[in-house]
Structures are given as C-alpha cells and as structure tokens.
N, C-alpha and C. Protein backbone atom coordinates (compact mmCIF):
# COMPACT_ATOMS: atom_id res chain seq x y z
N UNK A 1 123.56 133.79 88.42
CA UNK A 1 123.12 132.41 88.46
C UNK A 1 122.09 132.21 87.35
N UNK A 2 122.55 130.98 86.91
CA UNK A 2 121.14 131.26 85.62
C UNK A 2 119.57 130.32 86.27
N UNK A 3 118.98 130.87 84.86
CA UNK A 3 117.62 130.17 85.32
C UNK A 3 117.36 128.74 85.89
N UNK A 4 117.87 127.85 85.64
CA UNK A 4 117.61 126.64 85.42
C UNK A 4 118.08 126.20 86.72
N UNK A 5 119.60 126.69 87.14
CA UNK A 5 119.91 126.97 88.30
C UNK A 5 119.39 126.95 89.85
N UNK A 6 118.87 128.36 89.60
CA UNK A 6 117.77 128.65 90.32
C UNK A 6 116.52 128.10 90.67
N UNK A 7 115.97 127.84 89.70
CA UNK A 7 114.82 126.77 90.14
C UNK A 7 115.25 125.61 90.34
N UNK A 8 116.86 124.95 90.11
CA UNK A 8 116.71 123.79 90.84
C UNK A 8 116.74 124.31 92.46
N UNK A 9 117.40 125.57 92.73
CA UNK A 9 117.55 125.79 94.05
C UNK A 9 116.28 125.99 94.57
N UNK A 10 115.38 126.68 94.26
CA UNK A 10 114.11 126.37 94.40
C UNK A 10 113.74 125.43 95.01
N UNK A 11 113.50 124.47 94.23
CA UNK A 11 113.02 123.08 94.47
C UNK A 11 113.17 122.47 95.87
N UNK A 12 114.68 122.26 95.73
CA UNK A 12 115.43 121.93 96.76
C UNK A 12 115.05 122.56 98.29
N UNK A 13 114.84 123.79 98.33
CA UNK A 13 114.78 124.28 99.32
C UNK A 13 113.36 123.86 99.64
N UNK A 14 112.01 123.92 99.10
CA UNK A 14 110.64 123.57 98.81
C UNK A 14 110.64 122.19 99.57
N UNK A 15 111.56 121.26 98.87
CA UNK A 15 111.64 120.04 99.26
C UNK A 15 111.99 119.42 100.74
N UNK A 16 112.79 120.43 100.66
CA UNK A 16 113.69 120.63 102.61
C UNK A 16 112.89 121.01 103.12
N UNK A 17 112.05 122.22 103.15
CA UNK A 17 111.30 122.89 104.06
C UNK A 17 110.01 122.02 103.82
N UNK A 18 109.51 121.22 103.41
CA UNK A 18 108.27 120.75 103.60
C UNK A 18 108.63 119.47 104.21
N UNK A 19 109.79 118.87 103.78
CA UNK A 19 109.82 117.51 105.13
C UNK A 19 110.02 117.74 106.21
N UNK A 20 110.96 119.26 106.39
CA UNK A 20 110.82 119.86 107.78
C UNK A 20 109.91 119.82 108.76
N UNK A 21 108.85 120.71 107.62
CA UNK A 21 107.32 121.05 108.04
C UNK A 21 106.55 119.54 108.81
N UNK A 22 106.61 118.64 107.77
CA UNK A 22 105.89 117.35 108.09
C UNK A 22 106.50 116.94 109.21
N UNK A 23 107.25 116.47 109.22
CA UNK A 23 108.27 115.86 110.45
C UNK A 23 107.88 116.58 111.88
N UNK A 24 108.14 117.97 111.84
CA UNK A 24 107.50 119.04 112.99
C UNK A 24 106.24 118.59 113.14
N UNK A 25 105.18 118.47 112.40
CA UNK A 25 103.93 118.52 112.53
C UNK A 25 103.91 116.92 113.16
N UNK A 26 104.17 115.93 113.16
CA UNK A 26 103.92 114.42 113.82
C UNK A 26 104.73 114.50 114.96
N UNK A 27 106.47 115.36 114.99
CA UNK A 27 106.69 115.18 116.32
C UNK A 27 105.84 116.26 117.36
N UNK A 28 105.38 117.34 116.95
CA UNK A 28 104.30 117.93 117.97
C UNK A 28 102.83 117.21 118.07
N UNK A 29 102.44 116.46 117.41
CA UNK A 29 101.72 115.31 117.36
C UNK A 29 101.65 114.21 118.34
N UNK A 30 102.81 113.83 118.05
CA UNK A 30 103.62 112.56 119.02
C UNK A 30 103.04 113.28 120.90
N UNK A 31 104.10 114.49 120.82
CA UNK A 31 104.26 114.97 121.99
C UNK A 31 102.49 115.72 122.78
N UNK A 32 101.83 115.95 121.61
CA UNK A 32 100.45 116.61 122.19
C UNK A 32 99.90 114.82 122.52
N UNK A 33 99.84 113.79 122.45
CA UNK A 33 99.33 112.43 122.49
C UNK A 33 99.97 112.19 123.84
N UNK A 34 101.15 112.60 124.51
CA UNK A 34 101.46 112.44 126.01
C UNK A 34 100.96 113.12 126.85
N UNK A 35 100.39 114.13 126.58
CA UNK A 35 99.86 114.99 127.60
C UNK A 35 98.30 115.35 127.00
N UNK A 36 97.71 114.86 127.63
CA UNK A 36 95.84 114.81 127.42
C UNK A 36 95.75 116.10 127.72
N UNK A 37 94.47 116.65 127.03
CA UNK A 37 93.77 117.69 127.25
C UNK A 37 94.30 118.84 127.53
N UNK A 38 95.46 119.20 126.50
CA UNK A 38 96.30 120.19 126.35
C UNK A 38 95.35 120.97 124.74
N UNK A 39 94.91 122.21 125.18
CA UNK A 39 94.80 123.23 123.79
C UNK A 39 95.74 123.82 123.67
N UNK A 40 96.39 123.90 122.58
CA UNK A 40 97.75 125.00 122.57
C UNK A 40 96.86 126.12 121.57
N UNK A 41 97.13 126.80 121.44
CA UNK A 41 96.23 128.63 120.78
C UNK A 41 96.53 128.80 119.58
N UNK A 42 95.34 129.34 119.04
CA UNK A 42 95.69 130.11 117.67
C UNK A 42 95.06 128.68 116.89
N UNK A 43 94.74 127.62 117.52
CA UNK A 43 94.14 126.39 116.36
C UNK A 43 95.61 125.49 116.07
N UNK A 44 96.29 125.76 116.64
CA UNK A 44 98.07 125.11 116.33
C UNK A 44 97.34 123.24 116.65
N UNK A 45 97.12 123.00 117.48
CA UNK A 45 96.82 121.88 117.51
C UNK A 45 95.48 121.01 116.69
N UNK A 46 94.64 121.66 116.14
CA UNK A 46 93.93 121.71 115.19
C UNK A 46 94.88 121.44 113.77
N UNK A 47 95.66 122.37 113.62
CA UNK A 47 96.17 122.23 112.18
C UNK A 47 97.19 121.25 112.21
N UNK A 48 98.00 120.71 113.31
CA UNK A 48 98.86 119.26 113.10
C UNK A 48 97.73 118.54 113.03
N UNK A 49 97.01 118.17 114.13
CA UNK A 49 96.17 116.82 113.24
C UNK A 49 95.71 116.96 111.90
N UNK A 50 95.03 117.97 111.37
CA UNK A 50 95.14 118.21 109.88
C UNK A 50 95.95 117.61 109.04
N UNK A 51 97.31 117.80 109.39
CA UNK A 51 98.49 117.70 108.67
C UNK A 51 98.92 116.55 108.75
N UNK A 52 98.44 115.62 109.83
CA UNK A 52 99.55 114.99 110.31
C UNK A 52 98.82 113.46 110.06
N UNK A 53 97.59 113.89 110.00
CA UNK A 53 96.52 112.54 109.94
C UNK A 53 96.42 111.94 108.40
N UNK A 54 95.98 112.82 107.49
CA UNK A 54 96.13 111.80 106.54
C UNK A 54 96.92 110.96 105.85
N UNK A 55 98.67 111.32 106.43
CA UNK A 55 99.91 110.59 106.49
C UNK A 55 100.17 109.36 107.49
N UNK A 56 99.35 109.30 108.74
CA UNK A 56 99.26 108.38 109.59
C UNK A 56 98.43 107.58 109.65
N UNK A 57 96.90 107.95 108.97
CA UNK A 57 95.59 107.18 109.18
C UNK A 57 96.43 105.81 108.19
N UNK A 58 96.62 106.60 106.90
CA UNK A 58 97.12 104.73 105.77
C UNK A 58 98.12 103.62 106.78
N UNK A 59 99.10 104.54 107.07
CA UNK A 59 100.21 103.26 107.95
C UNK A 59 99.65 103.14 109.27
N UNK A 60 98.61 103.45 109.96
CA UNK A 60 98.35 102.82 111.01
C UNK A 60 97.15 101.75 110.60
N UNK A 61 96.45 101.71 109.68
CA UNK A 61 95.84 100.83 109.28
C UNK A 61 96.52 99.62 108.87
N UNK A 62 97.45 99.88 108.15
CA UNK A 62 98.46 98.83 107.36
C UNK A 62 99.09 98.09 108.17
N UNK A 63 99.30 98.60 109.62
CA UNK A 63 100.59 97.99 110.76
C UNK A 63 99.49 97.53 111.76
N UNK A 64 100.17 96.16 111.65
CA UNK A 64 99.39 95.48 113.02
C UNK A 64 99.71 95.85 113.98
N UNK A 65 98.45 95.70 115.42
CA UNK A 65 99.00 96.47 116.60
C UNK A 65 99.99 95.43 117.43
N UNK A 66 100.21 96.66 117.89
CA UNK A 66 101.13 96.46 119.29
C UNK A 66 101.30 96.42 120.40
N UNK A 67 100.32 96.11 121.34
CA UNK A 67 99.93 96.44 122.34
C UNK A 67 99.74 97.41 122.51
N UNK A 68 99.47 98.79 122.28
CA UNK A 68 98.87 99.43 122.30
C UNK A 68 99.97 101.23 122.23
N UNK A 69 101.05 100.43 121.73
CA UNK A 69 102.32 102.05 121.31
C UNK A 69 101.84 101.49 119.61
N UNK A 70 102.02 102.75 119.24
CA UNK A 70 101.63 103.37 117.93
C UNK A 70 102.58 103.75 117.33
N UNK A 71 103.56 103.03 116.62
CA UNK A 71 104.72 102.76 115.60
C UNK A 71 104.50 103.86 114.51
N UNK A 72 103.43 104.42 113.89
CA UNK A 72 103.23 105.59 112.88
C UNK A 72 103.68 106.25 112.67
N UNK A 73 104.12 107.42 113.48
CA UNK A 73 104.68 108.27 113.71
C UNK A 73 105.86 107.53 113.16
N UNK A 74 106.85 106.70 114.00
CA UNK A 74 107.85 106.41 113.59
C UNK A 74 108.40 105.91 111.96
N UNK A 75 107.02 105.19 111.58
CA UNK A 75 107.03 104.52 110.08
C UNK A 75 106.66 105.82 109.03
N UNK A 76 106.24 107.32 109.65
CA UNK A 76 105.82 107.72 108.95
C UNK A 76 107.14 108.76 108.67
N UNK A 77 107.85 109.20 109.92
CA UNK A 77 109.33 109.83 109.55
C UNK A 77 110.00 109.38 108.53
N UNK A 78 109.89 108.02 108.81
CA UNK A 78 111.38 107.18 108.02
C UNK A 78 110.89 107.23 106.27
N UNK A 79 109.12 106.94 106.24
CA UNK A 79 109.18 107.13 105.04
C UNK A 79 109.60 107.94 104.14
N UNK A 80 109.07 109.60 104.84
CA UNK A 80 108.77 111.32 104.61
C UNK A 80 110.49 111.25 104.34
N UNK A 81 111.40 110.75 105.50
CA UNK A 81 112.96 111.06 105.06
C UNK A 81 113.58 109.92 103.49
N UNK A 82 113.07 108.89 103.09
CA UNK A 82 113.01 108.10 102.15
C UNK A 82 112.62 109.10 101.01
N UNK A 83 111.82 109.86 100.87
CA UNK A 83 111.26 110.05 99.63
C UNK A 83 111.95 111.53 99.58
N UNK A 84 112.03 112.35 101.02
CA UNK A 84 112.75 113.19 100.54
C UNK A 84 114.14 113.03 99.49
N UNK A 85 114.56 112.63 100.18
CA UNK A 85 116.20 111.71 99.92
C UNK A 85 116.09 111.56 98.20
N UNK A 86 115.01 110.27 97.81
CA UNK A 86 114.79 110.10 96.52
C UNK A 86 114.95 111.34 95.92
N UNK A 87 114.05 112.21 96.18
CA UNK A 87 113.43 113.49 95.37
C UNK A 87 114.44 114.49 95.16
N UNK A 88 115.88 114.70 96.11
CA UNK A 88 117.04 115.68 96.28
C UNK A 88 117.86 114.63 95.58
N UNK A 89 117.78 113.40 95.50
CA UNK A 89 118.62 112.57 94.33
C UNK A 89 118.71 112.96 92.78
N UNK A 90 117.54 112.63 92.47
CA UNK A 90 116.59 113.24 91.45
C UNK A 90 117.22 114.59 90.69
N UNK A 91 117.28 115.38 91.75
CA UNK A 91 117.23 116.88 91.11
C UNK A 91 119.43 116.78 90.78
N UNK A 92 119.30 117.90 89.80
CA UNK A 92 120.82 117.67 89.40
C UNK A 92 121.58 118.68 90.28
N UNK A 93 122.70 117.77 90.47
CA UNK A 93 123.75 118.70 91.81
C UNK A 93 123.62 120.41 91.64
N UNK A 94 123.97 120.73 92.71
CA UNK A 94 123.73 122.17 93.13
C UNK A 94 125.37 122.61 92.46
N UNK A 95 125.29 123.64 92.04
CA UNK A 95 126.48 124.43 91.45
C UNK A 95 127.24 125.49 92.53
C-alpha cells in the first residue's frame, strides 16, 4: 500500500473513532443526567463532562428552552455526524 494511501487510511479511521468517542461521551452523559447521584469509578464520569461540555455549553446557550428537556445532546449528535460526514467526503476514496 503506498504512502499517501495509508495516511488517507489513517485519517479516516482517526475521524471514525473520534466521532465514536464524542457521541459515547454525550450518550453516557445523557444517561448519567437520568439517574442522580450516580459516581461511576476511575473519574469515568468526571472525564465525559470534560468532554462532553464544551460541545454542549455553545448549543445550549444558542437554543431556546423548552420546558425544561434539553435538546443538546440531540443538536449536538446531529452536528458531530454532519461534520464527520463532510470531513470522510473530503478525504479521497479508499482504494
């Protein structure tokens, strides 16, 4: 396989596995927000809000409320799958 190749495969995979990542991190997000006063170990719930907040703080500011369900999460998938999409457009077909 040649170079050029390869790092598009690279990419690609980089690109997959980090919307993965994101996506995981807001739906364990989502799901730690139904059940109060849950610690899960090791700091796991520590590091999604990390992850998961500075992608949600902009669009929950931006979106008017709703009585009180929190659309973010949802506006924030659809974006994360939008740009993936763009970004695997972008790169030139896989061989």
């Amino acid at each position: 396989m040649c170079g050029p190749c390869l790092l598009n495969e690279y990419i690609r995979a980089f690109i997959t596995v980090l919307y993965w990542a994101l996506a995981g991190a807001i739906f364990v997000r989502v799901m730690l927000s139904w059940i109060p006063n849950v610690r899960l170990p090791f700091g796991v719930g520590e590091f999604v809000w990390n992850v998961s907040e500075p992608i949600l703080a902009p669009i929950r500011r931006a979106m008017p409320f709703f009585g009180g369900i929190d659309f973010s999460p949802f506006v924030a998938l659809i974006a994360i799958q939008i740009v993936s999409s763009l970004l695997l457009s972008v790169l030139p077909p896989a061989v």
